[in-house]
C-alpha atoms as a PDB file:
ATOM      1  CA  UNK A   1       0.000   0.000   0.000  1.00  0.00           C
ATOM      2  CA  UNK A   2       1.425   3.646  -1.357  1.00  0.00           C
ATOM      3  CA  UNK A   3       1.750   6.270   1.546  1.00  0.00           C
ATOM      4  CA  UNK A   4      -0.554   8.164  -0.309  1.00  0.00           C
ATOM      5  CA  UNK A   5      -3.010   5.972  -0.212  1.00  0.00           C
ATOM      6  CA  UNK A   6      -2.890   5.118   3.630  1.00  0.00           C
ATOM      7  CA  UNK A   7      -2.990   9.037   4.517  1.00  0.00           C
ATOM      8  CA  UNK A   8      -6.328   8.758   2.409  1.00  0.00           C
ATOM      9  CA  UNK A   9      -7.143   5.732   4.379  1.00  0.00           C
ATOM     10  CA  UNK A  10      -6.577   6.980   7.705  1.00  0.00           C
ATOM     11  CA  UNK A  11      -8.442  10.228   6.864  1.00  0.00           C
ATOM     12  CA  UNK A  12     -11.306   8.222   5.951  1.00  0.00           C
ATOM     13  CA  UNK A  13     -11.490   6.322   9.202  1.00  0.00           C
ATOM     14  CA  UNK A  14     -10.792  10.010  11.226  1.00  0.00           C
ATOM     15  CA  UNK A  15     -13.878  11.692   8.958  1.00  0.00           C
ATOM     16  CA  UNK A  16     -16.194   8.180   9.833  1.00  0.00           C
ATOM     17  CA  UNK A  17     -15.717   8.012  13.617  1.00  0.00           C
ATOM     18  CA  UNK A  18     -15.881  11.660  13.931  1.00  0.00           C
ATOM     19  CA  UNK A  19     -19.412  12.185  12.045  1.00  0.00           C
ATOM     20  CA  UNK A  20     -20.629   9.198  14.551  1.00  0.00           C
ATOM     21  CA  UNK A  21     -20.292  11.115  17.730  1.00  0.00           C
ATOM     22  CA  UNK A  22     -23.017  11.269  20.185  1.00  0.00           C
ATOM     23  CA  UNK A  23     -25.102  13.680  21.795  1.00  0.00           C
ATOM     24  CA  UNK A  24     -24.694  14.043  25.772  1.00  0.00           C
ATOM     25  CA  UNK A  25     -27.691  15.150  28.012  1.00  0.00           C
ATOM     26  CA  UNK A  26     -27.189  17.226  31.169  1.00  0.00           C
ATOM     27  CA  UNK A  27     -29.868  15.409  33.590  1.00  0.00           C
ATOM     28  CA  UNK A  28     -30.478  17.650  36.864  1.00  0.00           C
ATOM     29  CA  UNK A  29     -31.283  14.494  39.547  1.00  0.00           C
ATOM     30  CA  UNK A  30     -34.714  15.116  41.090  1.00  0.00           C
ATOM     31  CA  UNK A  31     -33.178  14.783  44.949  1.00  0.00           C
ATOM     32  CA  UNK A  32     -36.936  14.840  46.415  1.00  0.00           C
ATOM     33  CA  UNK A  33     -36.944  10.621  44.287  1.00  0.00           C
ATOM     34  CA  UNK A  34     -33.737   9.925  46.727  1.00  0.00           C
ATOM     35  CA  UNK A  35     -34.830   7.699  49.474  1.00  0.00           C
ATOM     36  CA  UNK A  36     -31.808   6.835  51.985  1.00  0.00           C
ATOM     37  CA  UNK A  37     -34.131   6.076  54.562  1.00  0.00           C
ATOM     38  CA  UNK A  38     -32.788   3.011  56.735  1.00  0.00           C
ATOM     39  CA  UNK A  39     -33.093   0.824  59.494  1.00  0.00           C
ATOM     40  CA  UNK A  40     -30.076   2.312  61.301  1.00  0.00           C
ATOM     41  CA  UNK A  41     -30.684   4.800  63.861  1.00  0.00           C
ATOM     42  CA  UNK A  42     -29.192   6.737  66.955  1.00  0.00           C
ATOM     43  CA  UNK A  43     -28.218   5.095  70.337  1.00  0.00           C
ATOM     44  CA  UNK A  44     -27.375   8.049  72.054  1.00  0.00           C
ATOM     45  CA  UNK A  45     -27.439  12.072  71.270  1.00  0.00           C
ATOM     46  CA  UNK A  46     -25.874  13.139  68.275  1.00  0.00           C
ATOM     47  CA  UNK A  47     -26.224  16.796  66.502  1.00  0.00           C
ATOM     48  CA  UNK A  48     -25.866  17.355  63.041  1.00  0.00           C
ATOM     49  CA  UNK A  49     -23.652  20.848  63.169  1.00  0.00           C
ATOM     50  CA  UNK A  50     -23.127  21.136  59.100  1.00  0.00           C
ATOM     51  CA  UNK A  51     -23.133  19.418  56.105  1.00  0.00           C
ATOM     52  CA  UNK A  52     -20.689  21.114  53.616  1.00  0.00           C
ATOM     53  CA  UNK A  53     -20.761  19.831  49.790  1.00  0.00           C
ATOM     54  CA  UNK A  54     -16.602  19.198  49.050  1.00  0.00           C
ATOM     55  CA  UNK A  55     -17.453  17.862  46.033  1.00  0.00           C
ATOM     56  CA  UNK A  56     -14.664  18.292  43.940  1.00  0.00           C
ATOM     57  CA  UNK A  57     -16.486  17.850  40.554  1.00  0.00           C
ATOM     58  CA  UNK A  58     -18.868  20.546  42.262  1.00  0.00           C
ATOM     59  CA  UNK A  59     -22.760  19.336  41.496  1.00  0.00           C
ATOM     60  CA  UNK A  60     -21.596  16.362  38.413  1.00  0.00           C
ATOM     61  CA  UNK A  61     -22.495  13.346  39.794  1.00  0.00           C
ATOM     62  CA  UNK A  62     -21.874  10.533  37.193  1.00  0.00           C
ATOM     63  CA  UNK A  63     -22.749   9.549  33.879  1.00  0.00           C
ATOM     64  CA  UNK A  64     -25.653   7.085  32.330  1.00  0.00           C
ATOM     65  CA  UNK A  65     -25.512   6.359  29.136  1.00  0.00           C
ATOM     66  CA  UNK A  66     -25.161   9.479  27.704  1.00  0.00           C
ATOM     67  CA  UNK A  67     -26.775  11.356  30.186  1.00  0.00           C
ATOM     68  CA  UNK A  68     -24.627  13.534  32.196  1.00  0.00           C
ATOM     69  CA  UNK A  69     -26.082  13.589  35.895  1.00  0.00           C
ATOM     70  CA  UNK A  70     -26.018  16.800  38.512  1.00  0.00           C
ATOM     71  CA  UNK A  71     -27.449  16.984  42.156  1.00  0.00           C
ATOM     72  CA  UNK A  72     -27.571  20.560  43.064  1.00  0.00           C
ATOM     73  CA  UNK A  73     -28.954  20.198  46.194  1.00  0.00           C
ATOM     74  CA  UNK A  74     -26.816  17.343  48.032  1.00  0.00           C
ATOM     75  CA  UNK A  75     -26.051  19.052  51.093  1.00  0.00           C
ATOM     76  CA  UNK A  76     -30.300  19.546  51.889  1.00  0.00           C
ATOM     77  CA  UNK A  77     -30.838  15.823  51.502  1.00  0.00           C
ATOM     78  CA  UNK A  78     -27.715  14.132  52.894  1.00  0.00           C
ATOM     79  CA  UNK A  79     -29.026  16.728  56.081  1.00  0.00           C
ATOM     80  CA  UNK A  80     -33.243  15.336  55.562  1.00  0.00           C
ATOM     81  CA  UNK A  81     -32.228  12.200  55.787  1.00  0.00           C
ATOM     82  CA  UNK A  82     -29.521  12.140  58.556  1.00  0.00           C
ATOM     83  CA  UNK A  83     -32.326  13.890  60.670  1.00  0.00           C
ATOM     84  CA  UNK A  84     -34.929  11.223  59.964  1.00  0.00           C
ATOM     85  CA  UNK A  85     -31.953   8.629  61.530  1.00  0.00           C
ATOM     86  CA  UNK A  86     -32.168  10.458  64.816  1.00  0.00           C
ATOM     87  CA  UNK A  87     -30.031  13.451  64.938  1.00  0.00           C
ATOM     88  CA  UNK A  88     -31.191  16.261  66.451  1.00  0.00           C
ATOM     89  CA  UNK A  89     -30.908  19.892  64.690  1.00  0.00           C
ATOM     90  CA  UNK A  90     -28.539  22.411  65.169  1.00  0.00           C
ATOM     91  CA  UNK A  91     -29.991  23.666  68.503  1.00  0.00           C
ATOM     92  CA  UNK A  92     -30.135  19.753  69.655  1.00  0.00           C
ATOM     93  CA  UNK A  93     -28.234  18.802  72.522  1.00  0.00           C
ATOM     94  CA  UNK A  94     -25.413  15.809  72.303  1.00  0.00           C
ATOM     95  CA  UNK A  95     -22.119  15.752  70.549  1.00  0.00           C
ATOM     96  CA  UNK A  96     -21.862  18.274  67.351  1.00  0.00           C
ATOM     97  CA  UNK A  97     -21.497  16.023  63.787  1.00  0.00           C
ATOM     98  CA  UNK A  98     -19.875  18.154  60.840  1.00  0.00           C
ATOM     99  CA  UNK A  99     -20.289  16.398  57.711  1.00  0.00           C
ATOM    100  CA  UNK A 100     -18.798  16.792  54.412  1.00  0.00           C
ATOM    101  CA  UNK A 101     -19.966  15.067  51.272  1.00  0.00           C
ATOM    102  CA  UNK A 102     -16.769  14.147  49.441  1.00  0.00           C
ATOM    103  CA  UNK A 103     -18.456  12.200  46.676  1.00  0.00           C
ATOM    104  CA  UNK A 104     -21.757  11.353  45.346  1.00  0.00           C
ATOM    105  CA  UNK A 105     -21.805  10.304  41.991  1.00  0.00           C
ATOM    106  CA  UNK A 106     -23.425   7.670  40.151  1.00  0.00           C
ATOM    107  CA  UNK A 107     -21.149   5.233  37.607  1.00  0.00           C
ATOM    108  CA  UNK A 108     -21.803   2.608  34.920  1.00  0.00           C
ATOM    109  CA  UNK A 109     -19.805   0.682  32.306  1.00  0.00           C
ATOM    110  CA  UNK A 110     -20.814  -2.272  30.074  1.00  0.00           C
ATOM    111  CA  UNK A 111     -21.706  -4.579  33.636  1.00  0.00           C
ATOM    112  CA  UNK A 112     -21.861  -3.155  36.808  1.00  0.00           C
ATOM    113  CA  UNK A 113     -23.206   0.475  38.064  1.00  0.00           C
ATOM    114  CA  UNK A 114     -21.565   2.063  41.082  1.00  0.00           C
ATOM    115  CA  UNK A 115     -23.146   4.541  42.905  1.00  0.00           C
ATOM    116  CA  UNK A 116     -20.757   5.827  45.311  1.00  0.00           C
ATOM    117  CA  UNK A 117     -21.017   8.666  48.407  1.00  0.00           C
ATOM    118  CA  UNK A 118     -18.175   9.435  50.503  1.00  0.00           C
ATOM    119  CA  UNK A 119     -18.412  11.357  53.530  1.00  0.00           C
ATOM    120  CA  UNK A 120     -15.641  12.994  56.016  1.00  0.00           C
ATOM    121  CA  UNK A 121     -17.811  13.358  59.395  1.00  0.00           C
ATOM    122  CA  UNK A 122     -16.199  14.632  62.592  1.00  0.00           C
ATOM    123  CA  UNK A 123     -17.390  14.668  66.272  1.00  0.00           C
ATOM    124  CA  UNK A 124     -16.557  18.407  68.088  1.00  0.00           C
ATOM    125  CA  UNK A 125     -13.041  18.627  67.694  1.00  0.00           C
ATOM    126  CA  UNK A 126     -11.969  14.820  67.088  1.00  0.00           C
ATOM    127  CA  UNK A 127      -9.994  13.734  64.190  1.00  0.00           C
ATOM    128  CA  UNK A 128     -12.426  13.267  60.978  1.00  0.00           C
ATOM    129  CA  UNK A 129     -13.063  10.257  59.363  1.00  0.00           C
ATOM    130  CA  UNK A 130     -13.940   8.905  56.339  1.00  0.00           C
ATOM    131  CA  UNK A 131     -17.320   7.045  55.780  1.00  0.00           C
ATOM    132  CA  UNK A 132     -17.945   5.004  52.177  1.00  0.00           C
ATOM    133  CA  UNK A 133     -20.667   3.227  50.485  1.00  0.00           C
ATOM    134  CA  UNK A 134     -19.792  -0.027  49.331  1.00  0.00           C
ATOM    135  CA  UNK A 135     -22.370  -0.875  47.146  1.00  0.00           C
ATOM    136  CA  UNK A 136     -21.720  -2.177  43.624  1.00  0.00           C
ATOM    137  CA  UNK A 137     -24.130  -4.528  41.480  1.00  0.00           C
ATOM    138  CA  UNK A 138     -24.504  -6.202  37.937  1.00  0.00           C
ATOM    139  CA  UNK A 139     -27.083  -4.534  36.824  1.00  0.00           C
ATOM    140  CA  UNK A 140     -27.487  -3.593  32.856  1.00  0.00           C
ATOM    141  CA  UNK A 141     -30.383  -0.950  32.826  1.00  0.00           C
ATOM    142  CA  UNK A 142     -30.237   2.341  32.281  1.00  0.00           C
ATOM    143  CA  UNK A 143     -33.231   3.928  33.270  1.00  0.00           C
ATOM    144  CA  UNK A 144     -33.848   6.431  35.678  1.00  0.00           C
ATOM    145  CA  UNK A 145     -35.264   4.274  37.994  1.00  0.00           C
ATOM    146  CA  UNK A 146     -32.060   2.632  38.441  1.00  0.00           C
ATOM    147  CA  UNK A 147     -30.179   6.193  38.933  1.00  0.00           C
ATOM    148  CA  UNK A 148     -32.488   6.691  41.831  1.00  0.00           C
ATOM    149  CA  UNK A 149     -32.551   3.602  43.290  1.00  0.00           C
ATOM    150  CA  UNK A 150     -28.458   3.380  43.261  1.00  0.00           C
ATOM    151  CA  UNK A 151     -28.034   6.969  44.248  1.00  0.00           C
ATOM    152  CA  UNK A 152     -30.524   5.957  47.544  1.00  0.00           C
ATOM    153  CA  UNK A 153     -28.638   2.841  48.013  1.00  0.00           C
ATOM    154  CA  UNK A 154     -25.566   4.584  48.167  1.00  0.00           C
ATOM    155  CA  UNK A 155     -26.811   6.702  51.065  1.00  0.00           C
ATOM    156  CA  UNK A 156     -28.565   4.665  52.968  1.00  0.00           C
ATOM    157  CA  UNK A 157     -25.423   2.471  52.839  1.00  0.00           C
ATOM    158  CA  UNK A 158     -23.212   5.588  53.934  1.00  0.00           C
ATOM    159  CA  UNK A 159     -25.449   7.226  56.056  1.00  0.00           C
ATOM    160  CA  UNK A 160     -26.006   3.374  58.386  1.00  0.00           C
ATOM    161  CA  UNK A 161     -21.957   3.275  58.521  1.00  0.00           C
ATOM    162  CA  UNK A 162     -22.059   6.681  60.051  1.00  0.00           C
ATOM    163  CA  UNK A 163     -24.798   5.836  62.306  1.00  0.00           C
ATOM    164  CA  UNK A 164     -22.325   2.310  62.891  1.00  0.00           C
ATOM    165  CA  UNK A 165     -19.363   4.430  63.796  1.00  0.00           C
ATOM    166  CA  UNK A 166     -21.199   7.180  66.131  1.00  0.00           C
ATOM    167  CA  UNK A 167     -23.407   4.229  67.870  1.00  0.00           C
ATOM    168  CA  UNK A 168     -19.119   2.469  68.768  1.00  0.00           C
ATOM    169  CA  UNK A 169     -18.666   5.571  70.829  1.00  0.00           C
ATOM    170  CA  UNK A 170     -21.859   5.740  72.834  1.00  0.00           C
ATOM    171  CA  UNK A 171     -21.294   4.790  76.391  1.00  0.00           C
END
Protein backbone atom coordinates (compact mmCIF):
# COMPACT_ATOMS: atom_id res chain seq x y z
CA UNK A 1 0.00 0.00 0.00
CA UNK A 2 1.43 3.65 -1.36
CA UNK A 3 1.75 6.27 1.55
CA UNK A 4 -0.55 8.16 -0.31
CA UNK A 5 -3.01 5.97 -0.21
CA UNK A 6 -2.89 5.12 3.63
CA UNK A 7 -2.99 9.04 4.52
CA UNK A 8 -6.33 8.76 2.41
CA UNK A 9 -7.14 5.73 4.38
CA UNK A 10 -6.58 6.98 7.71
CA UNK A 11 -8.44 10.23 6.86
CA UNK A 12 -11.31 8.22 5.95
CA UNK A 13 -11.49 6.32 9.20
CA UNK A 14 -10.79 10.01 11.23
CA UNK A 15 -13.88 11.69 8.96
CA UNK A 16 -16.19 8.18 9.83
CA UNK A 17 -15.72 8.01 13.62
CA UNK A 18 -15.88 11.66 13.93
CA UNK A 19 -19.41 12.19 12.04
CA UNK A 20 -20.63 9.20 14.55
CA UNK A 21 -20.29 11.11 17.73
CA UNK A 22 -23.02 11.27 20.19
CA UNK A 23 -25.10 13.68 21.80
CA UNK A 24 -24.69 14.04 25.77
CA UNK A 25 -27.69 15.15 28.01
CA UNK A 26 -27.19 17.23 31.17
CA UNK A 27 -29.87 15.41 33.59
CA UNK A 28 -30.48 17.65 36.86
CA UNK A 29 -31.28 14.49 39.55
CA UNK A 30 -34.71 15.12 41.09
CA UNK A 31 -33.18 14.78 44.95
CA UNK A 32 -36.94 14.84 46.41
CA UNK A 33 -36.94 10.62 44.29
CA UNK A 34 -33.74 9.92 46.73
CA UNK A 35 -34.83 7.70 49.47
CA UNK A 36 -31.81 6.83 51.98
CA UNK A 37 -34.13 6.08 54.56
CA UNK A 38 -32.79 3.01 56.74
CA UNK A 39 -33.09 0.82 59.49
CA UNK A 40 -30.08 2.31 61.30
CA UNK A 41 -30.68 4.80 63.86
CA UNK A 42 -29.19 6.74 66.96
CA UNK A 43 -28.22 5.10 70.34
CA UNK A 44 -27.37 8.05 72.05
CA UNK A 45 -27.44 12.07 71.27
CA UNK A 46 -25.87 13.14 68.27
CA UNK A 47 -26.22 16.80 66.50
CA UNK A 48 -25.87 17.35 63.04
CA UNK A 49 -23.65 20.85 63.17
CA UNK A 50 -23.13 21.14 59.10
CA UNK A 51 -23.13 19.42 56.11
CA UNK A 52 -20.69 21.11 53.62
CA UNK A 53 -20.76 19.83 49.79
CA UNK A 54 -16.60 19.20 49.05
CA UNK A 55 -17.45 17.86 46.03
CA UNK A 56 -14.66 18.29 43.94
CA UNK A 57 -16.49 17.85 40.55
CA UNK A 58 -18.87 20.55 42.26
CA UNK A 59 -22.76 19.34 41.50
CA UNK A 60 -21.60 16.36 38.41
CA UNK A 61 -22.49 13.35 39.79
CA UNK A 62 -21.87 10.53 37.19
CA UNK A 63 -22.75 9.55 33.88
CA UNK A 64 -25.65 7.08 32.33
CA UNK A 65 -25.51 6.36 29.14
CA UNK A 66 -25.16 9.48 27.70
CA UNK A 67 -26.77 11.36 30.19
CA UNK A 68 -24.63 13.53 32.20
CA UNK A 69 -26.08 13.59 35.90
CA UNK A 70 -26.02 16.80 38.51
CA UNK A 71 -27.45 16.98 42.16
CA UNK A 72 -27.57 20.56 43.06
CA UNK A 73 -28.95 20.20 46.19
CA UNK A 74 -26.82 17.34 48.03
CA UNK A 75 -26.05 19.05 51.09
CA UNK A 76 -30.30 19.55 51.89
CA UNK A 77 -30.84 15.82 51.50
CA UNK A 78 -27.71 14.13 52.89
CA UNK A 79 -29.03 16.73 56.08
CA UNK A 80 -33.24 15.34 55.56
CA UNK A 81 -32.23 12.20 55.79
CA UNK A 82 -29.52 12.14 58.56
CA UNK A 83 -32.33 13.89 60.67
CA UNK A 84 -34.93 11.22 59.96
CA UNK A 85 -31.95 8.63 61.53
CA UNK A 86 -32.17 10.46 64.82
CA UNK A 87 -30.03 13.45 64.94
CA UNK A 88 -31.19 16.26 66.45
CA UNK A 89 -30.91 19.89 64.69
CA UNK A 90 -28.54 22.41 65.17
CA UNK A 91 -29.99 23.67 68.50
CA UNK A 92 -30.14 19.75 69.65
CA UNK A 93 -28.23 18.80 72.52
CA UNK A 94 -25.41 15.81 72.30
CA UNK A 95 -22.12 15.75 70.55
CA UNK A 96 -21.86 18.27 67.35
CA UNK A 97 -21.50 16.02 63.79
CA UNK A 98 -19.88 18.15 60.84
CA UNK A 99 -20.29 16.40 57.71
CA UNK A 100 -18.80 16.79 54.41
CA UNK A 101 -19.97 15.07 51.27
CA UNK A 102 -16.77 14.15 49.44
CA UNK A 103 -18.46 12.20 46.68
CA UNK A 104 -21.76 11.35 45.35
CA UNK A 105 -21.81 10.30 41.99
CA UNK A 106 -23.42 7.67 40.15
CA UNK A 107 -21.15 5.23 37.61
CA UNK A 108 -21.80 2.61 34.92
CA UNK A 109 -19.80 0.68 32.31
CA UNK A 110 -20.81 -2.27 30.07
CA UNK A 111 -21.71 -4.58 33.64
CA UNK A 112 -21.86 -3.16 36.81
CA UNK A 113 -23.21 0.48 38.06
CA UNK A 114 -21.57 2.06 41.08
CA UNK A 115 -23.15 4.54 42.90
CA UNK A 116 -20.76 5.83 45.31
CA UNK A 117 -21.02 8.67 48.41
CA UNK A 118 -18.18 9.44 50.50
CA UNK A 119 -18.41 11.36 53.53
CA UNK A 120 -15.64 12.99 56.02
CA UNK A 121 -17.81 13.36 59.39
CA UNK A 122 -16.20 14.63 62.59
CA UNK A 123 -17.39 14.67 66.27
CA UNK A 124 -16.56 18.41 68.09
CA UNK A 125 -13.04 18.63 67.69
CA UNK A 126 -11.97 14.82 67.09
CA UNK A 127 -9.99 13.73 64.19
CA UNK A 128 -12.43 13.27 60.98
CA UNK A 129 -13.06 10.26 59.36
CA UNK A 130 -13.94 8.90 56.34
CA UNK A 131 -17.32 7.05 55.78
CA UNK A 132 -17.94 5.00 52.18
CA UNK A 133 -20.67 3.23 50.49
CA UNK A 134 -19.79 -0.03 49.33
CA UNK A 135 -22.37 -0.87 47.15
CA UNK A 136 -21.72 -2.18 43.62
CA UNK A 137 -24.13 -4.53 41.48
CA UNK A 138 -24.50 -6.20 37.94
CA UNK A 139 -27.08 -4.53 36.82
CA UNK A 140 -27.49 -3.59 32.86
CA UNK A 141 -30.38 -0.95 32.83
CA UNK A 142 -30.24 2.34 32.28
CA UNK A 143 -33.23 3.93 33.27
CA UNK A 144 -33.85 6.43 35.68
CA UNK A 145 -35.26 4.27 37.99
CA UNK A 146 -32.06 2.63 38.44
CA UNK A 147 -30.18 6.19 38.93
CA UNK A 148 -32.49 6.69 41.83
CA UNK A 149 -32.55 3.60 43.29
CA UNK A 150 -28.46 3.38 43.26
CA UNK A 151 -28.03 6.97 44.25
CA UNK A 152 -30.52 5.96 47.54
CA UNK A 153 -28.64 2.84 48.01
CA UNK A 154 -25.57 4.58 48.17
CA UNK A 155 -26.81 6.70 51.06
CA UNK A 156 -28.56 4.67 52.97
CA UNK A 157 -25.42 2.47 52.84
CA UNK A 158 -23.21 5.59 53.93
CA UNK A 159 -25.45 7.23 56.06
CA UNK A 160 -26.01 3.37 58.39
CA UNK A 161 -21.96 3.28 58.52
CA UNK A 162 -22.06 6.68 60.05
CA UNK A 163 -24.80 5.84 62.31
CA UNK A 164 -22.32 2.31 62.89
CA UNK A 165 -19.36 4.43 63.80
CA UNK A 166 -21.20 7.18 66.13
CA UNK A 167 -23.41 4.23 67.87
CA UNK A 168 -19.12 2.47 68.77
CA UNK A 169 -18.67 5.57 70.83
CA UNK A 170 -21.86 5.74 72.83
CA UNK A 171 -21.29 4.79 76.39
Amino acid sequence: MSATLGRALSLLICLVFTGCTAKVNNVRVDTAKIDARGTAKLRCGYRLQSVIDQRPSGDLAGTLGFNLLTVKNAPDTVRSQLLQAGFADVAGGGSAVSVEIMRLYFNQNLYTKLPTVVYRARVDAGEPFLVRSQLASMHWSSSEESVYEGYSEAMRDANSRLIGVLNARCP
